[in-house]
Protein backbone atom coordinates (compact mmCIF):
# COMPACT_ATOMS: atom_id res chain seq x y z
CA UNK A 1 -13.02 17.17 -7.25
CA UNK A 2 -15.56 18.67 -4.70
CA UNK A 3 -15.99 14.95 -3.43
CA UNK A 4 -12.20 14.69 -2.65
CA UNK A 5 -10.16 14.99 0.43
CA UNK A 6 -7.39 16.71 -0.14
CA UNK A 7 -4.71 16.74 2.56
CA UNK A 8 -1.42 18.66 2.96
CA UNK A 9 1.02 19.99 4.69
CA UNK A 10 4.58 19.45 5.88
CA UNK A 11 6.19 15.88 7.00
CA UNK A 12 7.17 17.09 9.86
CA UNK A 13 6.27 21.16 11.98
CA UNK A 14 9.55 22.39 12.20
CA UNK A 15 9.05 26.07 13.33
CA UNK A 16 6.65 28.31 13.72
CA UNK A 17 7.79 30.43 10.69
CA UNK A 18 7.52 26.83 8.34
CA UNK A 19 4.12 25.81 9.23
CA UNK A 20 2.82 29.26 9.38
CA UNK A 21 3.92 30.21 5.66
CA UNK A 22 3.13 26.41 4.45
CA UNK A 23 -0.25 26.76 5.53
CA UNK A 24 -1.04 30.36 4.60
CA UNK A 25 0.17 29.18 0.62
CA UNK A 26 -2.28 26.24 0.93
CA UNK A 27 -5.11 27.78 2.19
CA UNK A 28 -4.98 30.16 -1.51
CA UNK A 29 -5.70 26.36 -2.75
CA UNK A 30 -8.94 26.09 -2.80
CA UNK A 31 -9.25 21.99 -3.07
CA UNK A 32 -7.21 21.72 0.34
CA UNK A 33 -9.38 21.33 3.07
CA UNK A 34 -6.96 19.47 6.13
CA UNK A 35 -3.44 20.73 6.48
CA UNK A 36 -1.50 17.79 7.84
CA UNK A 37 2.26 18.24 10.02
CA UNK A 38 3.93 15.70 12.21
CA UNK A 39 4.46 17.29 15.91
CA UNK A 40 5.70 13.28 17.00
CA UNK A 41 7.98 11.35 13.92
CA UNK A 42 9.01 8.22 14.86
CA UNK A 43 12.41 7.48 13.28
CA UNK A 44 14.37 4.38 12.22
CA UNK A 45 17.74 5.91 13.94
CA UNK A 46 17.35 7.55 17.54
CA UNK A 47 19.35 11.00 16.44
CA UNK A 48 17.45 11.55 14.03
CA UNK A 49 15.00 14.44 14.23
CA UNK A 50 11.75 12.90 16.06
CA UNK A 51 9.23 16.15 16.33
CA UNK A 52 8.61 19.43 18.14
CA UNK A 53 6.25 18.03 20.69
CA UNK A 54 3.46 20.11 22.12
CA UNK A 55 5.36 23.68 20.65
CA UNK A 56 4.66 22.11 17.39
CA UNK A 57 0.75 21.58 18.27
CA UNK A 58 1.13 25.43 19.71
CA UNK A 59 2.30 26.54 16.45
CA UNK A 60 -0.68 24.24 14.45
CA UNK A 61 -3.31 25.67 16.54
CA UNK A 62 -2.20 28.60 15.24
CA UNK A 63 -1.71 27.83 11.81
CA UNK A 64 -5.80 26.72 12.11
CA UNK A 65 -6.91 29.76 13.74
CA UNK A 66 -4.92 31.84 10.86
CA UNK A 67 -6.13 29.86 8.02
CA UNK A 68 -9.12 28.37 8.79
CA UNK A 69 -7.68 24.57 7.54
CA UNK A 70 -8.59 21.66 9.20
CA UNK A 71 -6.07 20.36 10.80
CA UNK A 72 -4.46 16.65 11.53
CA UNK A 73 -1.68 14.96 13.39
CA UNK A 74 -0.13 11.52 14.01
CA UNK A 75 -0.60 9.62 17.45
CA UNK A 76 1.21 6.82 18.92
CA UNK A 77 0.40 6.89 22.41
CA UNK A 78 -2.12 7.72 24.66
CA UNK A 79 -0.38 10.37 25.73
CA UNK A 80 -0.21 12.31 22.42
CA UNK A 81 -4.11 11.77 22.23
CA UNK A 82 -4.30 13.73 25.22
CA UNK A 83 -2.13 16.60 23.82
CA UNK A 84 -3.79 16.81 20.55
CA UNK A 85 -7.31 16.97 21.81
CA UNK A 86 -6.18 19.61 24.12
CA UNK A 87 -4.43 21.73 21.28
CA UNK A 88 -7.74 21.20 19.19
CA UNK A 89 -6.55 18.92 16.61
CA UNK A 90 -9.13 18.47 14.11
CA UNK A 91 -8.52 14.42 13.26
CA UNK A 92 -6.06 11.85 14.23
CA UNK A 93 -3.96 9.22 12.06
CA UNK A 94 -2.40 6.34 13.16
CA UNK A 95 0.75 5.53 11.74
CA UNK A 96 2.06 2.45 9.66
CA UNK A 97 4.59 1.47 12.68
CA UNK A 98 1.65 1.78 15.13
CA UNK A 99 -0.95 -0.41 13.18
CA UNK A 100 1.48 -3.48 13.42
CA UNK A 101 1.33 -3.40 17.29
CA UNK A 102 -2.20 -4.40 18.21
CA UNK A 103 -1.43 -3.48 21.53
CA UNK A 104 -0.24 0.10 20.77
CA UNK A 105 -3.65 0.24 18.57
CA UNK A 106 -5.72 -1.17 21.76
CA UNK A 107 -3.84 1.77 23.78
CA UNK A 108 -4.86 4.09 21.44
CA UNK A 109 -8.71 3.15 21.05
CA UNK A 110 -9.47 3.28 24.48
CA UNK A 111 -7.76 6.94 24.97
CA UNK A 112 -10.48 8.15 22.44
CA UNK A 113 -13.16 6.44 24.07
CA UNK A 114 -15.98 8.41 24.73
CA UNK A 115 -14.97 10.93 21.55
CA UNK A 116 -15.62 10.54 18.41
CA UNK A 117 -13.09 12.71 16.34
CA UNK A 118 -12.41 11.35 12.64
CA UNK A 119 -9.39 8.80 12.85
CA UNK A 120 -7.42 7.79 9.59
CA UNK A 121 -5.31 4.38 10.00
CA UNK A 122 -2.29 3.95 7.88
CA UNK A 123 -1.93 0.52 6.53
CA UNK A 124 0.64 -1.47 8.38
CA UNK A 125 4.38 -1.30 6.85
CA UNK A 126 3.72 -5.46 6.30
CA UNK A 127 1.30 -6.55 3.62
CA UNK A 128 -1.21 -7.83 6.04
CA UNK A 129 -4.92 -6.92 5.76
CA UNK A 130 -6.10 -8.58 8.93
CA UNK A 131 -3.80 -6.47 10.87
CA UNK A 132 -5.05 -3.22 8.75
CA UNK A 133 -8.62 -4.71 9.78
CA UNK A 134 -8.18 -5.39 13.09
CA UNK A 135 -7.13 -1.89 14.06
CA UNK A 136 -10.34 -0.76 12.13
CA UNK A 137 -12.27 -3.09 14.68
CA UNK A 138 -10.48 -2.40 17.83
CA UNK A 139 -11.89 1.90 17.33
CA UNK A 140 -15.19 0.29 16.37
CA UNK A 141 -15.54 -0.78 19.73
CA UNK A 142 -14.34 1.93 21.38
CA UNK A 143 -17.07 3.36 19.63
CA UNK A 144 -15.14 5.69 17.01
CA UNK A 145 -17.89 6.04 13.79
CA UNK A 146 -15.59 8.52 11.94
CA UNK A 147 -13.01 5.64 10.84
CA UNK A 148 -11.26 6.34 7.52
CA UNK A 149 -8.54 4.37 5.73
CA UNK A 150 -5.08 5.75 4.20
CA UNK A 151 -3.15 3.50 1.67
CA UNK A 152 0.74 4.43 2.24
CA UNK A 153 2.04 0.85 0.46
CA UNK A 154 3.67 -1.34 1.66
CA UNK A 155 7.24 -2.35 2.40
CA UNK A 156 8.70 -4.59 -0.36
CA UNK A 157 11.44 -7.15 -0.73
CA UNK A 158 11.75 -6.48 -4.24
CA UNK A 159 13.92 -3.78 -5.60
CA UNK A 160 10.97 -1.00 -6.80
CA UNK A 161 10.58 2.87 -8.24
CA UNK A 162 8.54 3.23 -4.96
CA UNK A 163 9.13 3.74 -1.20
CA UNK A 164 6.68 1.59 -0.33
CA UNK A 165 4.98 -0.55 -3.12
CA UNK A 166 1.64 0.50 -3.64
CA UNK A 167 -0.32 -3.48 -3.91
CA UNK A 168 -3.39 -1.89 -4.95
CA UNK A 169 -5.60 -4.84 -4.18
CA UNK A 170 -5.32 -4.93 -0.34
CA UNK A 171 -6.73 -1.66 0.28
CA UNK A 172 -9.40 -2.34 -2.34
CA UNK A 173 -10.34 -5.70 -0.82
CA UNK A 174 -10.20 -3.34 2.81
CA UNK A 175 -12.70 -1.12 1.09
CA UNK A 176 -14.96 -4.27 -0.28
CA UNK A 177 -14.95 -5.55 3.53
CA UNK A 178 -15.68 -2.40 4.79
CA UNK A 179 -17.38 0.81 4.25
CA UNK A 180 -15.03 3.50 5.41
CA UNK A 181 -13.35 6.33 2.86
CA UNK A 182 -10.09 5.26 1.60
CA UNK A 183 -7.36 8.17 1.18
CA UNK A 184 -3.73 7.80 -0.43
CA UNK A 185 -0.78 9.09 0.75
CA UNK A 186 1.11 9.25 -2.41
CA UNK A 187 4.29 11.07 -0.81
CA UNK A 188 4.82 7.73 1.25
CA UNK A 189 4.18 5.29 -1.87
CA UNK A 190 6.23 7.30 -3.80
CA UNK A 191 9.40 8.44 -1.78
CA UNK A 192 10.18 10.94 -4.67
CA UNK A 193 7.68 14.21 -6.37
CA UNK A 194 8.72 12.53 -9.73
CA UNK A 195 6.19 10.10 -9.49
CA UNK A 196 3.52 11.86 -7.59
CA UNK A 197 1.46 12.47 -10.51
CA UNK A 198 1.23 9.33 -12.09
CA UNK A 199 0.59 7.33 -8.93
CA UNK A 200 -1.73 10.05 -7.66
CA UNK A 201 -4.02 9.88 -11.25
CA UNK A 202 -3.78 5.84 -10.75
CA UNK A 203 -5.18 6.15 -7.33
CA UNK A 204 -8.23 8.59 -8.56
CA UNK A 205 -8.82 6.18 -10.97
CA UNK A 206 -9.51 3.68 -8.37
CA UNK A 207 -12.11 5.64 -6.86
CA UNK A 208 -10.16 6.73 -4.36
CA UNK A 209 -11.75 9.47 -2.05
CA UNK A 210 -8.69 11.46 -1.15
CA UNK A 211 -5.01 12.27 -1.30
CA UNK A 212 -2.85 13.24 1.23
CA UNK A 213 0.45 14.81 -0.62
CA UNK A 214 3.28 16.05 1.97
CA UNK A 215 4.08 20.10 1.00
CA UNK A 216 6.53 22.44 2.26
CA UNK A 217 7.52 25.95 1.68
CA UNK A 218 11.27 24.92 1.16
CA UNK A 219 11.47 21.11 0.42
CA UNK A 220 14.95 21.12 0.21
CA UNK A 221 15.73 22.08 3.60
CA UNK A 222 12.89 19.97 5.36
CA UNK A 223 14.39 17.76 8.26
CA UNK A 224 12.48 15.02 7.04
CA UNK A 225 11.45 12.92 4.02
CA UNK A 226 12.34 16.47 2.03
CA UNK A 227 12.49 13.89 -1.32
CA UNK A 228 8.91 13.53 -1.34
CA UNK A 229 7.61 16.98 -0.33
CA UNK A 230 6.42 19.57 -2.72
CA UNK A 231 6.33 23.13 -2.86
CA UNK A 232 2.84 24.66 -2.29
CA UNK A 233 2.78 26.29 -6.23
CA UNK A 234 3.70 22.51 -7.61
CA UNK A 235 0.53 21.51 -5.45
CA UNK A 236 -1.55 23.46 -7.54
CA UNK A 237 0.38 22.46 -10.43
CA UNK A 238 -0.08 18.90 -9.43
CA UNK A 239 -3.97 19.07 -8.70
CA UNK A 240 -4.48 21.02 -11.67
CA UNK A 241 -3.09 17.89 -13.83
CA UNK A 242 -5.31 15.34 -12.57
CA UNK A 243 -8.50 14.16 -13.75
CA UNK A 244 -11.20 13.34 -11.13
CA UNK A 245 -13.46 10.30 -12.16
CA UNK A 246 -16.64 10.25 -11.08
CA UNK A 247 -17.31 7.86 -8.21
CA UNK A 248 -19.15 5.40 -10.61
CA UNK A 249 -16.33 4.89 -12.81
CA UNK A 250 -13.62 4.60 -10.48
CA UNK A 251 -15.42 1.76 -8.95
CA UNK A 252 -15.52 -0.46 -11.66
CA UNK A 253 -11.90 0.20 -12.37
CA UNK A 254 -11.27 -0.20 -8.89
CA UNK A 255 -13.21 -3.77 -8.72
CA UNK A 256 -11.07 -4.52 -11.81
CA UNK A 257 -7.80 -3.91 -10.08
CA UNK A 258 -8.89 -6.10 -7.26
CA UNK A 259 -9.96 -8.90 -9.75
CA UNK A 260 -6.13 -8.49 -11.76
CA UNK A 261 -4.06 -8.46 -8.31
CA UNK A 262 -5.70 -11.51 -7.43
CA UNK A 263 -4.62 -13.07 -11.00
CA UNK A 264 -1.29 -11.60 -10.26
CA UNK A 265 -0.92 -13.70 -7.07
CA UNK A 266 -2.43 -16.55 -8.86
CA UNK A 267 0.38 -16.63 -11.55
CA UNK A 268 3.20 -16.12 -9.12
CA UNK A 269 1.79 -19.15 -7.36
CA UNK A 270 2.04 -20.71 -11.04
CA UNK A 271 5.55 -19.98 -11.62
CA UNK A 272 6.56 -21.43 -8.19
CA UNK A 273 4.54 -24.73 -8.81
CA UNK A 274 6.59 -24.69 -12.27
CA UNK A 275 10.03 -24.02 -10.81
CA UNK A 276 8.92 -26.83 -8.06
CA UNK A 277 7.92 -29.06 -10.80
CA UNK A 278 10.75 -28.69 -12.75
CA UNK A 279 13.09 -29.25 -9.77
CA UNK A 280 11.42 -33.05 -8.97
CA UNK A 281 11.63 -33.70 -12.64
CA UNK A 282 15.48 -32.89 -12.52
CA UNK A 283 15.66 -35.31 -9.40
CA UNK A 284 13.50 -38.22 -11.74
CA UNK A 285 16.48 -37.63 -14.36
CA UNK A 286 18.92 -38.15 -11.77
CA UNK A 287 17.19 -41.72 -10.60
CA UNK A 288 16.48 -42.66 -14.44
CA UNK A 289 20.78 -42.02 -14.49
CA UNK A 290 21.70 -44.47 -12.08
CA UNK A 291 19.34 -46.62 -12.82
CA UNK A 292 19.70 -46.80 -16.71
CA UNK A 293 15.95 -45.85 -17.84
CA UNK A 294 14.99 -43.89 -20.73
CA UNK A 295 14.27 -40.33 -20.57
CA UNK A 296 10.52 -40.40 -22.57
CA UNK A 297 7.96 -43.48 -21.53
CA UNK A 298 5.49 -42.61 -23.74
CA UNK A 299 2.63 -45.28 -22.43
CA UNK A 300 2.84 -43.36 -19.14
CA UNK A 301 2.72 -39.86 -20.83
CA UNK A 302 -0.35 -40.98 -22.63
CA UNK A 303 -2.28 -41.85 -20.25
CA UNK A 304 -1.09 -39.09 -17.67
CA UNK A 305 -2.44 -36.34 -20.35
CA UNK A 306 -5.92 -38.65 -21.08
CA UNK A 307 -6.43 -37.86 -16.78
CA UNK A 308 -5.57 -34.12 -17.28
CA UNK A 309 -7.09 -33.48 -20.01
CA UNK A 310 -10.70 -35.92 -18.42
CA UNK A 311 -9.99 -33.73 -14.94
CA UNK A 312 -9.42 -30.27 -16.79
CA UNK A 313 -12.23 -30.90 -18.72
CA UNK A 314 -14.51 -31.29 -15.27
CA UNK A 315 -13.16 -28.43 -14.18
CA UNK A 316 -14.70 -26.21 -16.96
CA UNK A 317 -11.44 -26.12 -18.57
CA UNK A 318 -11.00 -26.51 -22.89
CA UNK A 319 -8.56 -29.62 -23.90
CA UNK A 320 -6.90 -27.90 -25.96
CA UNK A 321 -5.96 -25.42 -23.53
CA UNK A 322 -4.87 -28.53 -21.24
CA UNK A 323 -2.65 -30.27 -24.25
CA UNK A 324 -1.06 -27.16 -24.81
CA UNK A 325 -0.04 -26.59 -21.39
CA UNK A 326 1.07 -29.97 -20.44
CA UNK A 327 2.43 -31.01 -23.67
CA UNK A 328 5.07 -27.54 -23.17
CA UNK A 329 5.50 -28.44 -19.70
CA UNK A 330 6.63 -31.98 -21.07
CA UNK A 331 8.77 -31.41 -23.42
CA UNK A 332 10.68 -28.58 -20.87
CA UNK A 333 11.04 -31.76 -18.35
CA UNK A 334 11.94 -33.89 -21.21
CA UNK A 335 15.00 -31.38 -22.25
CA UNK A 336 15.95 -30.89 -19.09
CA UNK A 337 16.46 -34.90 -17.96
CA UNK A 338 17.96 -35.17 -21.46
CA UNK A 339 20.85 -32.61 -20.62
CA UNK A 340 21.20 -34.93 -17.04
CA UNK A 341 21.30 -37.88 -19.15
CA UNK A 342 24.63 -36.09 -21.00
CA UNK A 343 25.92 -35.32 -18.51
CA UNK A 344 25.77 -31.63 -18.90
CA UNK A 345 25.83 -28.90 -16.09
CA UNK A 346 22.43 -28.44 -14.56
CA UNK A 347 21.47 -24.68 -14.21
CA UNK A 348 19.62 -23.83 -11.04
């Protein structure tokens, strides 16, 4: 635990009353050392609620004089650099939305030139890494040292329990490509508290060197993301639940996950070779139709499964593995030309 960056605080500084009593009940937590609030939010809908502006880095200056927390902010523009040094901001993130624009990024590492405050970069809302590692590069040359990374998932097409799906391997290849401390935000994977313990203990367990966990003194009424925001006492509940690995351990686990996403993609690619596959075998039983040919031509299967088996084989790979597989994948083609050949209703 003493190795861990713990960071919370509300989605959004909303008043001076909200921030004040949020942090005062976090800094009685003694494993919080940052308290985190959005002064600028930027918002899918334009009447939405977008931030306080400089009153709300007023009232977090405050909040860090009271409390003694740490404190950090989100910028998007030079201009909000500008204010957040000047209101002593303790450490800088830049958001999801930003990261995608490597011209808002550019913007933003040359505003900080010449300073060297710690900066935390959000992955972008897209599942790209080079993007993610590009804005890493861009403050490296600004000459920014204090670069950390925070995973916040990523936006899926897929219907999912999570607000943004947490694809563990990206930020653990990030991590293998670069050595800079990776933080979650769990309150952005998840989009709901129900699942901020689970994914919060599965991101410890990948050696993870932080969380950042959005808390509020009355989640119900925030006037953002109030879904995934906690009260300060379920904090302590929450914190008090986990188990924190030792860095050793989480590692190999970590390393692990990378090794079983990449198998993941691998099989995906699998299943849409297979589906491809199956789709020119459908068109073969169409031509072997017209043309009046028989479905099985077993000289030809022979000696296609003698190559696989002579190529798997060079490839490290067991023939019986490679008669199993092709011998399945055979028969399904044979089936399926077989129901073309009766004329029976192909299901795509």
């Amino acid at each position: 635990m003493k190795d861990s960056l713990i960071i919370a605080g509300p989605c959004s500084v909303e008043s001076e009353e909200q921030i004040m009593a949020t942090a005062q009940a976090l800094a009685q937590i003694p494993q919080v050392t940052m308290l985190r609030g959005g002064i600028w939010k930027p918002r899918t809908r334009p009447d939405a609620f977008e931030g306080r502006g400089e009153q709300g880095l007023v009232w977090l200056r405050e909040a860090k004089h009271e409390t003694g927390l740490r404190t950090i902010t989100e910028v998007a523009t030079p201009e909000h650099v500008e204010l957040a040094l000047k209101y002593d901001v303790d450490a800088l993130w830049i958001g999801a939305r930003t990261v995608v624009n490597p011209f808002s990024v550019q913007q933003l590492a040359d505003a900080l030139k010449g300073t060297d405050i710690p900066v935390f970069i959000k992955n972008p809302v897209s599942p790209d890494l080079n993007l993610w590692l590009g804005a890493f590069e861009r403050f490296q040359k600004a000459g920014l040292t204090q670069l950390s990374a925070i995973h916040r998932g990523f936006v899926y097409y897929k219907e999912s329990p999570y607000r943004n799906y947490p694809m563990w391997e990206i930020p653990i290849e990030l991590t293998q490509r670069l050595n800079v401390p990776l933080i979650t935000d769990v309150s952005h994977i998840c989009g709901n508290r129900e699942l901020l313990q689970s994914t919060a203990q599965k991101a410890l367990d990948l050696a993870t060197d932080g969380l950042m966990i959005e808390c509020h003194v009355n989640p119900d009424a925030a006037l953002t993301d109030g879904k995934q925001q906690i009260t300060p006492e379920e904090l302590m509940q929450l914190l008090a639940s986990l188990t924190f690995r030792s860095k050793q351990s989480g590692h190999v686990e970590r390393d692990l996950a990378g090794l079983r996403g990449e198998i993941d993609d691998i099989d995906s690619e699998l299943l849409q070779l297979l589906a491809r596959r199956m789709e020119v075998s459908a068109q073969i039983g169409e031509y072997k139709k017209r043309n009046n040919v028989t479905v099985v031509q077993m000289d030809r299967w022979k000696k296609i499964l003698a190559d696989h088996v002579a190529a798997g084989e060079g490839m490290g790979l067991s023939p019986i593995l490679i008669n199993k597989v092709f011998e399945a994948i055979h028969q399904a083609s044979i089936e399926r030309q077989g129901r073309i050949m009766e004329n029976e209703e192909e299901v795509h």
